[in-house]
N, C-alpha and C. Protein backbone atom coordinates (compact mmCIF):
# COMPACT_ATOMS: atom_id res chain seq x y z
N UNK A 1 107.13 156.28 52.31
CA UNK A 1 107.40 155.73 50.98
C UNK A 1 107.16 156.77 49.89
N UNK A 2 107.43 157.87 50.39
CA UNK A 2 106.85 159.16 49.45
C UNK A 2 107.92 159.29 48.72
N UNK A 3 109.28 159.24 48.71
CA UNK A 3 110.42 159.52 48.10
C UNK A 3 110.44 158.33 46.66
N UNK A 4 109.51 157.22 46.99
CA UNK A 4 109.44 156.47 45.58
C UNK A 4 110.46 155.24 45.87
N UNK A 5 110.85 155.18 47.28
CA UNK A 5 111.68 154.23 48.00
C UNK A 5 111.54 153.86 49.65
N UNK A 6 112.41 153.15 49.88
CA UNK A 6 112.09 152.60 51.39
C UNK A 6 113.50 153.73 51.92
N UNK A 7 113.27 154.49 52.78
CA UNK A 7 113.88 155.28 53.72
C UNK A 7 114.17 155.06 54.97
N UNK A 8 115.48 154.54 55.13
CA UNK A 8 115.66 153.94 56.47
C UNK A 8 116.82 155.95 57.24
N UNK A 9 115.92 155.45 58.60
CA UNK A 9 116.74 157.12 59.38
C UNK A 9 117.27 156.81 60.49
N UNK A 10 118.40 157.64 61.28
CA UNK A 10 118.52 157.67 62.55
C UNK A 10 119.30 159.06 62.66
N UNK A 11 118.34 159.68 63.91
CA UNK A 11 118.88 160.45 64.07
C UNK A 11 119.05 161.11 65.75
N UNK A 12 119.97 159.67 65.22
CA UNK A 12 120.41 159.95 67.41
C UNK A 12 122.23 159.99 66.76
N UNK A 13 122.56 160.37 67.90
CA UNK A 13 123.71 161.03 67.83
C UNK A 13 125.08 159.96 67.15
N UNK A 14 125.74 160.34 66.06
CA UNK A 14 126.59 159.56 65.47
C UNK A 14 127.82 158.77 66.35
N UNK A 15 128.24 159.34 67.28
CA UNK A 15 129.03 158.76 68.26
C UNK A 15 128.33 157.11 68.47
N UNK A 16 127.21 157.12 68.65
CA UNK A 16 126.42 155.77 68.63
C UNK A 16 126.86 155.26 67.56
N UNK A 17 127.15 155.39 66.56
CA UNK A 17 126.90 154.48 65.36
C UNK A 17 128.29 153.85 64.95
N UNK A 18 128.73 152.72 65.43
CA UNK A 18 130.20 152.12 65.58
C UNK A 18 129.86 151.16 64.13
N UNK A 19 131.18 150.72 64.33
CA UNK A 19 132.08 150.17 62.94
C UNK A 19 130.87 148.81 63.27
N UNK A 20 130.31 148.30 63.34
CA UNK A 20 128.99 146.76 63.54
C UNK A 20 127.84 147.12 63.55
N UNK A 21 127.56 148.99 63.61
CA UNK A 21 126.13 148.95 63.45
C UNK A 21 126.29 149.48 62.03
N UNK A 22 127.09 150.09 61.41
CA UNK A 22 127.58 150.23 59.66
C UNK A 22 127.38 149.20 59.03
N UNK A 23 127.95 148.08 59.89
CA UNK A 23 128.23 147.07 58.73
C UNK A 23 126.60 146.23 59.11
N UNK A 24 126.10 146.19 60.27
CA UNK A 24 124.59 145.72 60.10
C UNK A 24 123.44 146.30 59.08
N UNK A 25 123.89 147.88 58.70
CA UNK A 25 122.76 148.16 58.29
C UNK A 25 123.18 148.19 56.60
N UNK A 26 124.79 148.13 56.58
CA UNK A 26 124.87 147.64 55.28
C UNK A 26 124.24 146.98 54.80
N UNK A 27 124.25 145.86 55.60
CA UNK A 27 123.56 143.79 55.26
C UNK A 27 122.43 145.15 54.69
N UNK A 28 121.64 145.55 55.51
CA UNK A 28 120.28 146.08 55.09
C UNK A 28 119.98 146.87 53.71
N UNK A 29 120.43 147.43 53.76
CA UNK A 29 120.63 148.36 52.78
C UNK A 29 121.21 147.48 50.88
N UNK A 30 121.94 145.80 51.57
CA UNK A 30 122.23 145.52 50.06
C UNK A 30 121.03 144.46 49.98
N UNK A 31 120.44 144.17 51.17
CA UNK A 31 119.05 143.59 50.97
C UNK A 31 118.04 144.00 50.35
N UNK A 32 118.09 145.20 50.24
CA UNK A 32 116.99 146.25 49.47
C UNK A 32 118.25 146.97 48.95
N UNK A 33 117.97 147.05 47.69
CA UNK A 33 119.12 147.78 46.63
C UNK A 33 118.89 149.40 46.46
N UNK A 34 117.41 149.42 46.24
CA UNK A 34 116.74 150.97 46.19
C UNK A 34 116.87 152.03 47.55
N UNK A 35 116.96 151.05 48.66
CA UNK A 35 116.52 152.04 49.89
C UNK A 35 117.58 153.06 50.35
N UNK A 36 117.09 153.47 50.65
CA UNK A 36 118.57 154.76 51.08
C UNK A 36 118.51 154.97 52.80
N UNK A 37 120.04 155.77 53.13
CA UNK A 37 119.85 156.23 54.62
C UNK A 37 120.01 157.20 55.20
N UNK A 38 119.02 158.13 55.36
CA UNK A 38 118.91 159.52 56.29
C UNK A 38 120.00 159.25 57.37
N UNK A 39 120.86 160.21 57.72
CA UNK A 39 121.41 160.43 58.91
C UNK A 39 121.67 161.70 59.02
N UNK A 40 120.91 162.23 60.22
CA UNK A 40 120.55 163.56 60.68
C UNK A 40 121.22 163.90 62.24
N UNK A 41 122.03 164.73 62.45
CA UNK A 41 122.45 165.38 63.99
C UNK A 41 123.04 166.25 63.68
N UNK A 42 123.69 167.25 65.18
CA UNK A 42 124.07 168.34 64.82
C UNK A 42 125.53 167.87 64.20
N UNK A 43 125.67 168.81 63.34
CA UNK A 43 127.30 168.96 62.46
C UNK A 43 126.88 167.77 61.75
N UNK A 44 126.31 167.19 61.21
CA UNK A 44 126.49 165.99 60.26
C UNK A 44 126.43 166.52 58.92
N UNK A 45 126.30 167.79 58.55
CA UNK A 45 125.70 168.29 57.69
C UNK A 45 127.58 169.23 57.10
N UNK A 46 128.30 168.55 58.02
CA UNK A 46 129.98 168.86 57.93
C UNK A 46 130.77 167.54 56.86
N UNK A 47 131.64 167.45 55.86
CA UNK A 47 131.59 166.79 55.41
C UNK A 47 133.49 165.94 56.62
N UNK A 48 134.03 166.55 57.45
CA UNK A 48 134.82 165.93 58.08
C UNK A 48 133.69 164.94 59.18
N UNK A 49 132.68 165.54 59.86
CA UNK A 49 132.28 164.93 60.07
C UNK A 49 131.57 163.51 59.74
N UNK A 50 131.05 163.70 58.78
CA UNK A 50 130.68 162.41 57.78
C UNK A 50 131.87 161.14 57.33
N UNK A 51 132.76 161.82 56.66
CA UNK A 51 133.84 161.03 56.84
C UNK A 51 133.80 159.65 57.10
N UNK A 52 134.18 159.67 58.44
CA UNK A 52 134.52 158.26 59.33
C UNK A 52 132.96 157.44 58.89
N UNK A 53 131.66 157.85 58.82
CA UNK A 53 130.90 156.91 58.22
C UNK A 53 130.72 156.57 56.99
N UNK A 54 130.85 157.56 56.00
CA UNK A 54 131.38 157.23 54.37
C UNK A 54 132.28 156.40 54.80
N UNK A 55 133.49 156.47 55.09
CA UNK A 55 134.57 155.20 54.82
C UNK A 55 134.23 154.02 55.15
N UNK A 56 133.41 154.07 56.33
CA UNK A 56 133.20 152.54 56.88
C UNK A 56 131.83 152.14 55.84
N UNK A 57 130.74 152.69 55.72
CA UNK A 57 129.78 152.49 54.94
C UNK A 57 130.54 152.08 53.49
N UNK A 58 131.47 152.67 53.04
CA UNK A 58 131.98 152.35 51.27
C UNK A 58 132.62 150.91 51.66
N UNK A 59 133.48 150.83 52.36
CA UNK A 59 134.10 149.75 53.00
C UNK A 59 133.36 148.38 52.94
N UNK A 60 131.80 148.43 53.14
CA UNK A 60 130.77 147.49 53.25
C UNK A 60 130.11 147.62 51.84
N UNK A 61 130.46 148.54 50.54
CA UNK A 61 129.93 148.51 49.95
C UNK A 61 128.82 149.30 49.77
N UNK A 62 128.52 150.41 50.34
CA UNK A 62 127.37 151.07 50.19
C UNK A 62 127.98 152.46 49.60
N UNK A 63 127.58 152.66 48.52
CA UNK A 63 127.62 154.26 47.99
C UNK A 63 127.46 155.78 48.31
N UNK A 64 128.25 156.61 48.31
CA UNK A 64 128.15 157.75 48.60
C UNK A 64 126.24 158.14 48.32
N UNK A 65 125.72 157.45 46.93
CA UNK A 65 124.20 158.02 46.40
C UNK A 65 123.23 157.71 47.38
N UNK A 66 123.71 156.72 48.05
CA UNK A 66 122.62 155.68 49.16
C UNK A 66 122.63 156.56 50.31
N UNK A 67 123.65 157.32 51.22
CA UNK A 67 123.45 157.73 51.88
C UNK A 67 123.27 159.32 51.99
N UNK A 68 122.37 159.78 53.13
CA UNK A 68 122.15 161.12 52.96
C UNK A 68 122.66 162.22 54.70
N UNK A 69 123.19 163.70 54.64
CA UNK A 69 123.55 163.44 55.82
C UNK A 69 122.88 164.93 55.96
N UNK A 70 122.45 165.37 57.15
CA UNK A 70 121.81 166.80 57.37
C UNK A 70 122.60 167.08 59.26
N UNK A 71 122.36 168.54 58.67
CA UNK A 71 122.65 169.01 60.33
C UNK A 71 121.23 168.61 61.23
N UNK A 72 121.61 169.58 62.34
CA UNK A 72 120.56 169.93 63.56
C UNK A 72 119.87 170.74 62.90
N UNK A 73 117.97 171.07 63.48
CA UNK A 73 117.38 171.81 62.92
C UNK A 73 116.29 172.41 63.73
N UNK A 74 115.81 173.19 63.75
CA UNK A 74 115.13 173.88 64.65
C UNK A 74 113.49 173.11 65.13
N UNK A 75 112.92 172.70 66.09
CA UNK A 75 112.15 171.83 66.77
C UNK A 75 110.91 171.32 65.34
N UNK A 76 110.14 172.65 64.97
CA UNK A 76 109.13 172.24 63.73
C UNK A 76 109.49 171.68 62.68
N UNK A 77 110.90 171.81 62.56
CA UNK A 77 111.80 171.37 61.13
C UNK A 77 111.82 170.27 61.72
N UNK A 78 112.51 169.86 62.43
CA UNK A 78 112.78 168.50 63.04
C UNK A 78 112.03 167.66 62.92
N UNK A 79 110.57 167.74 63.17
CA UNK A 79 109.56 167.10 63.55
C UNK A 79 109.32 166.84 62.10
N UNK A 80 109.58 167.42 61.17
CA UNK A 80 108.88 167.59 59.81
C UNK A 80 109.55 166.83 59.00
N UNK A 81 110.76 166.53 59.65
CA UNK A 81 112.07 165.97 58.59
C UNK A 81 111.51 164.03 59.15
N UNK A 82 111.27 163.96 60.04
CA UNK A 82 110.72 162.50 60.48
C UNK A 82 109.54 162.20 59.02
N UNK A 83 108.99 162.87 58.35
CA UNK A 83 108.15 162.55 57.15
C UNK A 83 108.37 161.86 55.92
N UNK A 84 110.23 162.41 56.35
CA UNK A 84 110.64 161.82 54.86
C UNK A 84 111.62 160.11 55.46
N UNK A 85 111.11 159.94 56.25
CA UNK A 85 111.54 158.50 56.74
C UNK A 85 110.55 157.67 57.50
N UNK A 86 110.83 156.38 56.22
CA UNK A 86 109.90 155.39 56.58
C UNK A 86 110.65 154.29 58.01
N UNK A 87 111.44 153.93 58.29
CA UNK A 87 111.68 153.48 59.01
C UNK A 87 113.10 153.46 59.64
N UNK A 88 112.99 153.78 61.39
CA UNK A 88 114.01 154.45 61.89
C UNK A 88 114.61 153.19 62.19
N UNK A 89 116.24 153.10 62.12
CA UNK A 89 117.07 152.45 62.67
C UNK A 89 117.62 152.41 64.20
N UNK A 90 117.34 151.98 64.84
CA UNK A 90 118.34 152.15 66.67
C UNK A 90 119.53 151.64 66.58
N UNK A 91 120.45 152.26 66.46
CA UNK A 91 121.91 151.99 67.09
C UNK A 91 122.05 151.37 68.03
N UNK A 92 123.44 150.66 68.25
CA UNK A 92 123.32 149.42 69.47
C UNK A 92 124.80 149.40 69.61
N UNK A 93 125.32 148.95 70.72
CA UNK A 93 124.66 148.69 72.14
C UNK A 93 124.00 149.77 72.58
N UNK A 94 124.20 150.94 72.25
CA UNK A 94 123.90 152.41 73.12
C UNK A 94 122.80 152.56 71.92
N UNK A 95 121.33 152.44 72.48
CA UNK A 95 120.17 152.62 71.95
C UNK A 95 119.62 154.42 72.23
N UNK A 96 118.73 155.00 71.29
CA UNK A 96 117.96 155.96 71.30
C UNK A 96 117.21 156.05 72.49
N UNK A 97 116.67 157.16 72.94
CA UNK A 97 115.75 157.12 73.72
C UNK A 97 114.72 158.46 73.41
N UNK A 98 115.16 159.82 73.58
CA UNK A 98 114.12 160.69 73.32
C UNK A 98 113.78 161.00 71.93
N UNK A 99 114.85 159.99 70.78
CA UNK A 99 114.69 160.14 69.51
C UNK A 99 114.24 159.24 69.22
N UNK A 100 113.96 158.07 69.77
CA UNK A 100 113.13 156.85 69.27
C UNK A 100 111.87 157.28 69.49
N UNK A 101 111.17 158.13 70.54
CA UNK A 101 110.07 158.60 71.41
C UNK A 101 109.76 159.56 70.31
N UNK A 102 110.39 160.17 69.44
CA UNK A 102 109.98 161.46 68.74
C UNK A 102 109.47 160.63 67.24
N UNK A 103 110.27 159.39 66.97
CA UNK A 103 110.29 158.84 65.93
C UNK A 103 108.78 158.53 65.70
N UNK A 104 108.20 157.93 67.11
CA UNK A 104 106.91 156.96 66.85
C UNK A 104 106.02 158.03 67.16
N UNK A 105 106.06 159.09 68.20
CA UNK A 105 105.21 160.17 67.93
C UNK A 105 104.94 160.49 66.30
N UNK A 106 105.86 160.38 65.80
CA UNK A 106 105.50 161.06 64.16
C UNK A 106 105.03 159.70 63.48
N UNK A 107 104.51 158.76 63.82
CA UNK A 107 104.26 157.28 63.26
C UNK A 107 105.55 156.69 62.69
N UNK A 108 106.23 156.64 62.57
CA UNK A 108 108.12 156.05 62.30
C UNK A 108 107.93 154.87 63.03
N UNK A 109 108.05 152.97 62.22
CA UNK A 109 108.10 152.21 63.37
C UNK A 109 109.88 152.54 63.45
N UNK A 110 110.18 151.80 64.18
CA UNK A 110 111.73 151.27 64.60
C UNK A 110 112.10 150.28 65.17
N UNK A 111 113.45 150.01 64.63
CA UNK A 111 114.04 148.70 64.52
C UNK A 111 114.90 148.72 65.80
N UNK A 112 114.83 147.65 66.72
CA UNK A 112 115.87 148.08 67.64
C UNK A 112 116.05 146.63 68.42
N UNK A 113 117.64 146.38 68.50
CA UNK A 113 118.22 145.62 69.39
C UNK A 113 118.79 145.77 70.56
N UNK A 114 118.10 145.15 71.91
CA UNK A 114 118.49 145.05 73.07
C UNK A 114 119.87 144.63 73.63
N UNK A 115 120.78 145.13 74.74
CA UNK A 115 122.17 144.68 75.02
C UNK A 115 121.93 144.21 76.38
N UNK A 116 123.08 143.72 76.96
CA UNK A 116 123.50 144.24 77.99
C UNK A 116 123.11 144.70 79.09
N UNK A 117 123.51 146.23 78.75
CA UNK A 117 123.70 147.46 79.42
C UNK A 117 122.34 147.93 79.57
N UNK A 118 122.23 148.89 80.86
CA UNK A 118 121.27 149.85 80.48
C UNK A 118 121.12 150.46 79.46
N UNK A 119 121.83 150.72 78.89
CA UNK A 119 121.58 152.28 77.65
C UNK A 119 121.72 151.00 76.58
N UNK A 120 121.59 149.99 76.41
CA UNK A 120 121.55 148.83 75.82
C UNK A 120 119.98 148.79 75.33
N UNK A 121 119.39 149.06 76.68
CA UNK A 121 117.62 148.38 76.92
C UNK A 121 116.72 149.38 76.51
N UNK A 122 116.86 150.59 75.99
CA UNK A 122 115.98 152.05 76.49
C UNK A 122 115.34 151.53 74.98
N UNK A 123 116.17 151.31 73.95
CA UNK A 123 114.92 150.40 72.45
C UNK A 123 113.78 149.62 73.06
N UNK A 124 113.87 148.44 73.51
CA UNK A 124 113.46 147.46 74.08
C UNK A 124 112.39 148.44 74.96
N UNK A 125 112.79 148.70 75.76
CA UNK A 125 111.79 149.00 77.08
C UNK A 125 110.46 150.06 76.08
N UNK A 126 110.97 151.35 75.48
CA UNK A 126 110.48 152.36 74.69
C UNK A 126 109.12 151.72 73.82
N UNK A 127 109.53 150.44 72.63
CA UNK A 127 108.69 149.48 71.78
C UNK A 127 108.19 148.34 72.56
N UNK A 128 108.16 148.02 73.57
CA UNK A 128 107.50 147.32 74.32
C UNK A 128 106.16 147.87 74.79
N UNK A 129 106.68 148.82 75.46
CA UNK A 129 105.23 149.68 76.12
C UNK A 129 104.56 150.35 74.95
N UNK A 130 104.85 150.60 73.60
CA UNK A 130 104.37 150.49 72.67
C UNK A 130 103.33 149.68 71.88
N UNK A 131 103.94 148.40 72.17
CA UNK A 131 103.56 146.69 71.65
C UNK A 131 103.86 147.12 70.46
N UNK A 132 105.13 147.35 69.87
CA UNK A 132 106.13 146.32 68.63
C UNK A 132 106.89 145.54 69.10
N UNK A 133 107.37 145.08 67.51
CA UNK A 133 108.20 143.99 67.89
C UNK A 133 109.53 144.41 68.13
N UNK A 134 110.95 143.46 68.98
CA UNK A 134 112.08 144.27 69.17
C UNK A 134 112.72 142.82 68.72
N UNK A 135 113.74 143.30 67.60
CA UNK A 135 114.66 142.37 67.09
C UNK A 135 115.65 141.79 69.15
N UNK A 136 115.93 140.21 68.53
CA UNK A 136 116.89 139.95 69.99
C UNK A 136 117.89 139.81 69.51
N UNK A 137 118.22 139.84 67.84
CA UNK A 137 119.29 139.12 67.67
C UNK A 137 119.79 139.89 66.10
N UNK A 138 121.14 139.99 65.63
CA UNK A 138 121.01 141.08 64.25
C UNK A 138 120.59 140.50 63.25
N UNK A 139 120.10 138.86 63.37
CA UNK A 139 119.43 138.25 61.95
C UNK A 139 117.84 139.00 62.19
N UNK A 140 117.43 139.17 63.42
CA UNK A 140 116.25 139.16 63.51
C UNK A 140 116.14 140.65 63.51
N UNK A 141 116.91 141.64 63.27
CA UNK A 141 117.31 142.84 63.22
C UNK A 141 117.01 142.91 62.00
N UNK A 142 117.83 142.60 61.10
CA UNK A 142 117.98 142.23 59.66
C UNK A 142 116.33 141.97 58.97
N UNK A 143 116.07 140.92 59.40
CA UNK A 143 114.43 140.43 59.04
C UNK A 143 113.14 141.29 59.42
N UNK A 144 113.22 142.19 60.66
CA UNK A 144 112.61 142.72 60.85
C UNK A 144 112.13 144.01 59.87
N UNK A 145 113.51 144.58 59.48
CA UNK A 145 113.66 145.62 58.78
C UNK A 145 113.49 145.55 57.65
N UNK A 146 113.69 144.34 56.73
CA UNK A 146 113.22 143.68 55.31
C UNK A 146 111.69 143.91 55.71
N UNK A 147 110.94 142.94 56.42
CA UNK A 147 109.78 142.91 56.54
C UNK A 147 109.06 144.27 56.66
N UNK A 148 109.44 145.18 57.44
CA UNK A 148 109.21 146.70 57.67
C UNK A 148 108.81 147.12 56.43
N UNK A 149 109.71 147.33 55.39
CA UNK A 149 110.41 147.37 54.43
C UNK A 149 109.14 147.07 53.06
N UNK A 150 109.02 145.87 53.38
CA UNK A 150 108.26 145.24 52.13
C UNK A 150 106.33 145.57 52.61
N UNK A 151 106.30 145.95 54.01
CA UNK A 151 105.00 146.07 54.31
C UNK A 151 104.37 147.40 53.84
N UNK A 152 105.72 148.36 54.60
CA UNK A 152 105.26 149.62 54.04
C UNK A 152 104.43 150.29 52.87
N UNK A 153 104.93 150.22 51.76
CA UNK A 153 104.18 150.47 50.73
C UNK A 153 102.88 149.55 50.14
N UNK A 154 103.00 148.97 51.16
CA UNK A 154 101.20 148.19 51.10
C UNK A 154 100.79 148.65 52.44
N UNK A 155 100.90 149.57 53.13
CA UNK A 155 100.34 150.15 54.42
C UNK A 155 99.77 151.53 54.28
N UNK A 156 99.50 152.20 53.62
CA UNK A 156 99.23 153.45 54.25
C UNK A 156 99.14 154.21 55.39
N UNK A 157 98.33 153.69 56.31
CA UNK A 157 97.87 153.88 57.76
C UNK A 157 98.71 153.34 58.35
N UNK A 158 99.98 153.03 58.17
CA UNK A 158 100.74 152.69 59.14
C UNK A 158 101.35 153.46 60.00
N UNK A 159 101.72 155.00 59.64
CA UNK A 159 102.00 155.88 60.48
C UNK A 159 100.70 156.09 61.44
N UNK A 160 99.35 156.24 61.17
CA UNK A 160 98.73 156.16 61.95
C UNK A 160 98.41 155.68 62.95
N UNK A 161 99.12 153.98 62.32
CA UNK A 161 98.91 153.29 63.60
C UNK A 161 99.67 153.22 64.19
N UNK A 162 100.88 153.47 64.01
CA UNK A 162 102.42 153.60 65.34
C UNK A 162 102.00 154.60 65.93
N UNK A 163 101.57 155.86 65.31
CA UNK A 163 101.26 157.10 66.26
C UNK A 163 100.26 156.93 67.48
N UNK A 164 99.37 156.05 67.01
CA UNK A 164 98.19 155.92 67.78
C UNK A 164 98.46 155.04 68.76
N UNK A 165 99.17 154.30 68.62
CA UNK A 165 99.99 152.72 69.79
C UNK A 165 100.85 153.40 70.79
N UNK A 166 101.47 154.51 70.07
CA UNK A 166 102.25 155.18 71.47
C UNK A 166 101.09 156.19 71.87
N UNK A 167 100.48 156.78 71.66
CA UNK A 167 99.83 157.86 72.36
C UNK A 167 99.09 157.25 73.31
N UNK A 168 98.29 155.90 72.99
CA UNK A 168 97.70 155.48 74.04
C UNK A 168 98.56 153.94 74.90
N UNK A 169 99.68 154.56 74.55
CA UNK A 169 100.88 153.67 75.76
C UNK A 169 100.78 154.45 77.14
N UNK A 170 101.28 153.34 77.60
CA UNK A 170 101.67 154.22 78.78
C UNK A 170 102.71 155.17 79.32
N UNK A 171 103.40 155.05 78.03
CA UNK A 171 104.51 155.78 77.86
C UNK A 171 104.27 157.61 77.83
N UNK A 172 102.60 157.71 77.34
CA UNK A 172 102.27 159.09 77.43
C UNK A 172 101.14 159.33 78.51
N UNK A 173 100.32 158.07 79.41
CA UNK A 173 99.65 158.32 80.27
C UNK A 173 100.10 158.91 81.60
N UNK A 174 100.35 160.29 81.39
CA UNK A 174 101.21 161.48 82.70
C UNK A 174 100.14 161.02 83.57
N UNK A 175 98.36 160.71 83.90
CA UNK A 175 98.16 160.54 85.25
C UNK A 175 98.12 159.17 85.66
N UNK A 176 98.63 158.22 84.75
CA UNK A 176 98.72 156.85 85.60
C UNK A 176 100.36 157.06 85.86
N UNK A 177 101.02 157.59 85.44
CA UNK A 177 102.78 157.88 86.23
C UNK A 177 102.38 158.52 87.23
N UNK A 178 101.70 159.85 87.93
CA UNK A 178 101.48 160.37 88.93
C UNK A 178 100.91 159.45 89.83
N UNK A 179 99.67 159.03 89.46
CA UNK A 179 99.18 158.08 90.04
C UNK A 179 100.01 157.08 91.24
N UNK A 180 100.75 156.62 90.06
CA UNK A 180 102.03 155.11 90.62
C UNK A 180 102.67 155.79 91.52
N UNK A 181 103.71 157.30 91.33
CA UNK A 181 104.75 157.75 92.12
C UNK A 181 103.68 157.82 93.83
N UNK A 182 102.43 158.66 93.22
CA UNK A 182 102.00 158.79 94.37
C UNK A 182 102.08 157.77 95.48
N UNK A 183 101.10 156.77 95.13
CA UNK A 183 101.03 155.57 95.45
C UNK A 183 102.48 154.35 96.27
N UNK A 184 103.79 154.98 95.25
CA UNK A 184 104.89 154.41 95.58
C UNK A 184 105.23 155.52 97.30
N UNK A 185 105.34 156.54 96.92
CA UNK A 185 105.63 157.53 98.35
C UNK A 185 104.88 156.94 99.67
N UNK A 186 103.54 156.62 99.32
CA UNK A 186 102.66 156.20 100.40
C UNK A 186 102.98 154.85 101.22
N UNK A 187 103.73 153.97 100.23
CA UNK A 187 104.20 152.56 100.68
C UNK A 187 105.18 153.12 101.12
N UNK A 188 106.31 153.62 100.69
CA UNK A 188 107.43 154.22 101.25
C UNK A 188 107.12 154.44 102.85
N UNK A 189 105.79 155.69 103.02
CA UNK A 189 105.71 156.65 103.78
C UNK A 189 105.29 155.25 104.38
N UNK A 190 104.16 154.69 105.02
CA UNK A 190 103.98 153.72 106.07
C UNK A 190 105.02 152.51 106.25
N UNK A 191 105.64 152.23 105.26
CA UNK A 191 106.91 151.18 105.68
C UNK A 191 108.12 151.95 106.67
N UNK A 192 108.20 153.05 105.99
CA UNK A 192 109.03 153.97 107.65
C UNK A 192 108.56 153.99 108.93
N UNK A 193 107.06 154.61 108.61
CA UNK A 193 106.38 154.50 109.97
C UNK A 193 106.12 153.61 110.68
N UNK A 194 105.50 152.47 110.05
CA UNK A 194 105.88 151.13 110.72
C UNK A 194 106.74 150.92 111.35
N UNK A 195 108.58 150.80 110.72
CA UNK A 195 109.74 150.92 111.28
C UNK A 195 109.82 151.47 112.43
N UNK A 196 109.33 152.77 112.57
CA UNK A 196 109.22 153.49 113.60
C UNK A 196 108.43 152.96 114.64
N UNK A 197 107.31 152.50 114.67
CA UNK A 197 106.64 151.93 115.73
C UNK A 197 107.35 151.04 116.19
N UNK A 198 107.88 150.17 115.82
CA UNK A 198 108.51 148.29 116.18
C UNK A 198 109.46 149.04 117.00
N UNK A 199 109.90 150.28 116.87
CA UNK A 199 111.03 151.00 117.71
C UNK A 199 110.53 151.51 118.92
């Protein structure tokens, strides 16, 4: 909330971002009049590239001033540019995955709706093992992100505390994953051998 507004970001790859997730985050964006939207990947920072989302974004009513667009940037930049956004958007059906993971490392909550598909679920699965909440539905998409929205600037410590919810997820505990694989090989390994005996 440092920019003096609510900062909504995504910066997973624009190919994700179809003509229904424009017009969802429109709804958002005329729900909150002030907030603006980071969109960051490589070449976005091209104005042919931009294009096709200016048109569909003006189309819904949202202004060239509202939205903002940057290239790719080198790993410390990257990490640094997550500062100036209060809350990340997930694209849908085809959800984020190592950019939703980078989002909440930097305390960023995010908004994200489940599909379908695998590449539907990777929001869902990611903020689960987290413990946030995951919109099921785009009203509850919608509400979530208002609420986000209106909490923020009465939160301070809120990056703290997303940061701190994933670090001690299990999403970053590397020896309870070793642990499990191990553990999984060993069932593996005597359910063969077994097999083998009955033979």
């Amino acid at each position: 909330f440092q920019n003096g507004h609510i900062t909504f970001g995504c910066f997973n790859d624009p190919r994700k971002i179809t003509r229904d997730v424009a017009q969802l985050w429109s709804v958002i964006l005329h729900m909150l009049p002030d907030a603006r939207l980071f969109l960051k990947y490589d070449r976005l920072e091209r104005g042919i590239v931009q294009s096709r989302l200016r048109d569909w974004f003006s189309g819904y009513g949202i202004g060239e001033d509202r939205l903002r667009f940057e290239g790719s940037s080198q790993p410390r930049e990257y990490f640094a540019t997550w500062n100036q956004v209060d809350i990340a958007l997930d694209p849908f059906p085809y959800n984020g995955g190592t950019t939703t993971m980078d989002a909440l490392w930097m305390g960023v909550p995010v908004v994200t709706m489940p599909g379908r598909l695998a590449v539907a679920c990777g929001g869902d699965s990611l903020l689960s093992a987290v413990g946030l909440p995951v919109a099921q539905t785009p009203e509850e998409y919608i509400s979530l992100a208002g609420t986000l929205a209106k909490t923020i600037p009465l939160s301070p410590d809120i990056r703290r505390r997303v940061r701190q919810a994933m670090a001690s997820s299990a999403l970053l505990d590397e020896l309870g994953l070793v642990r499990s694989i191990e553990a999984a090989y060993r069932d593996m390994w005597r359910t063969w051998c077994g097999a083998q005996e009955s033979h």
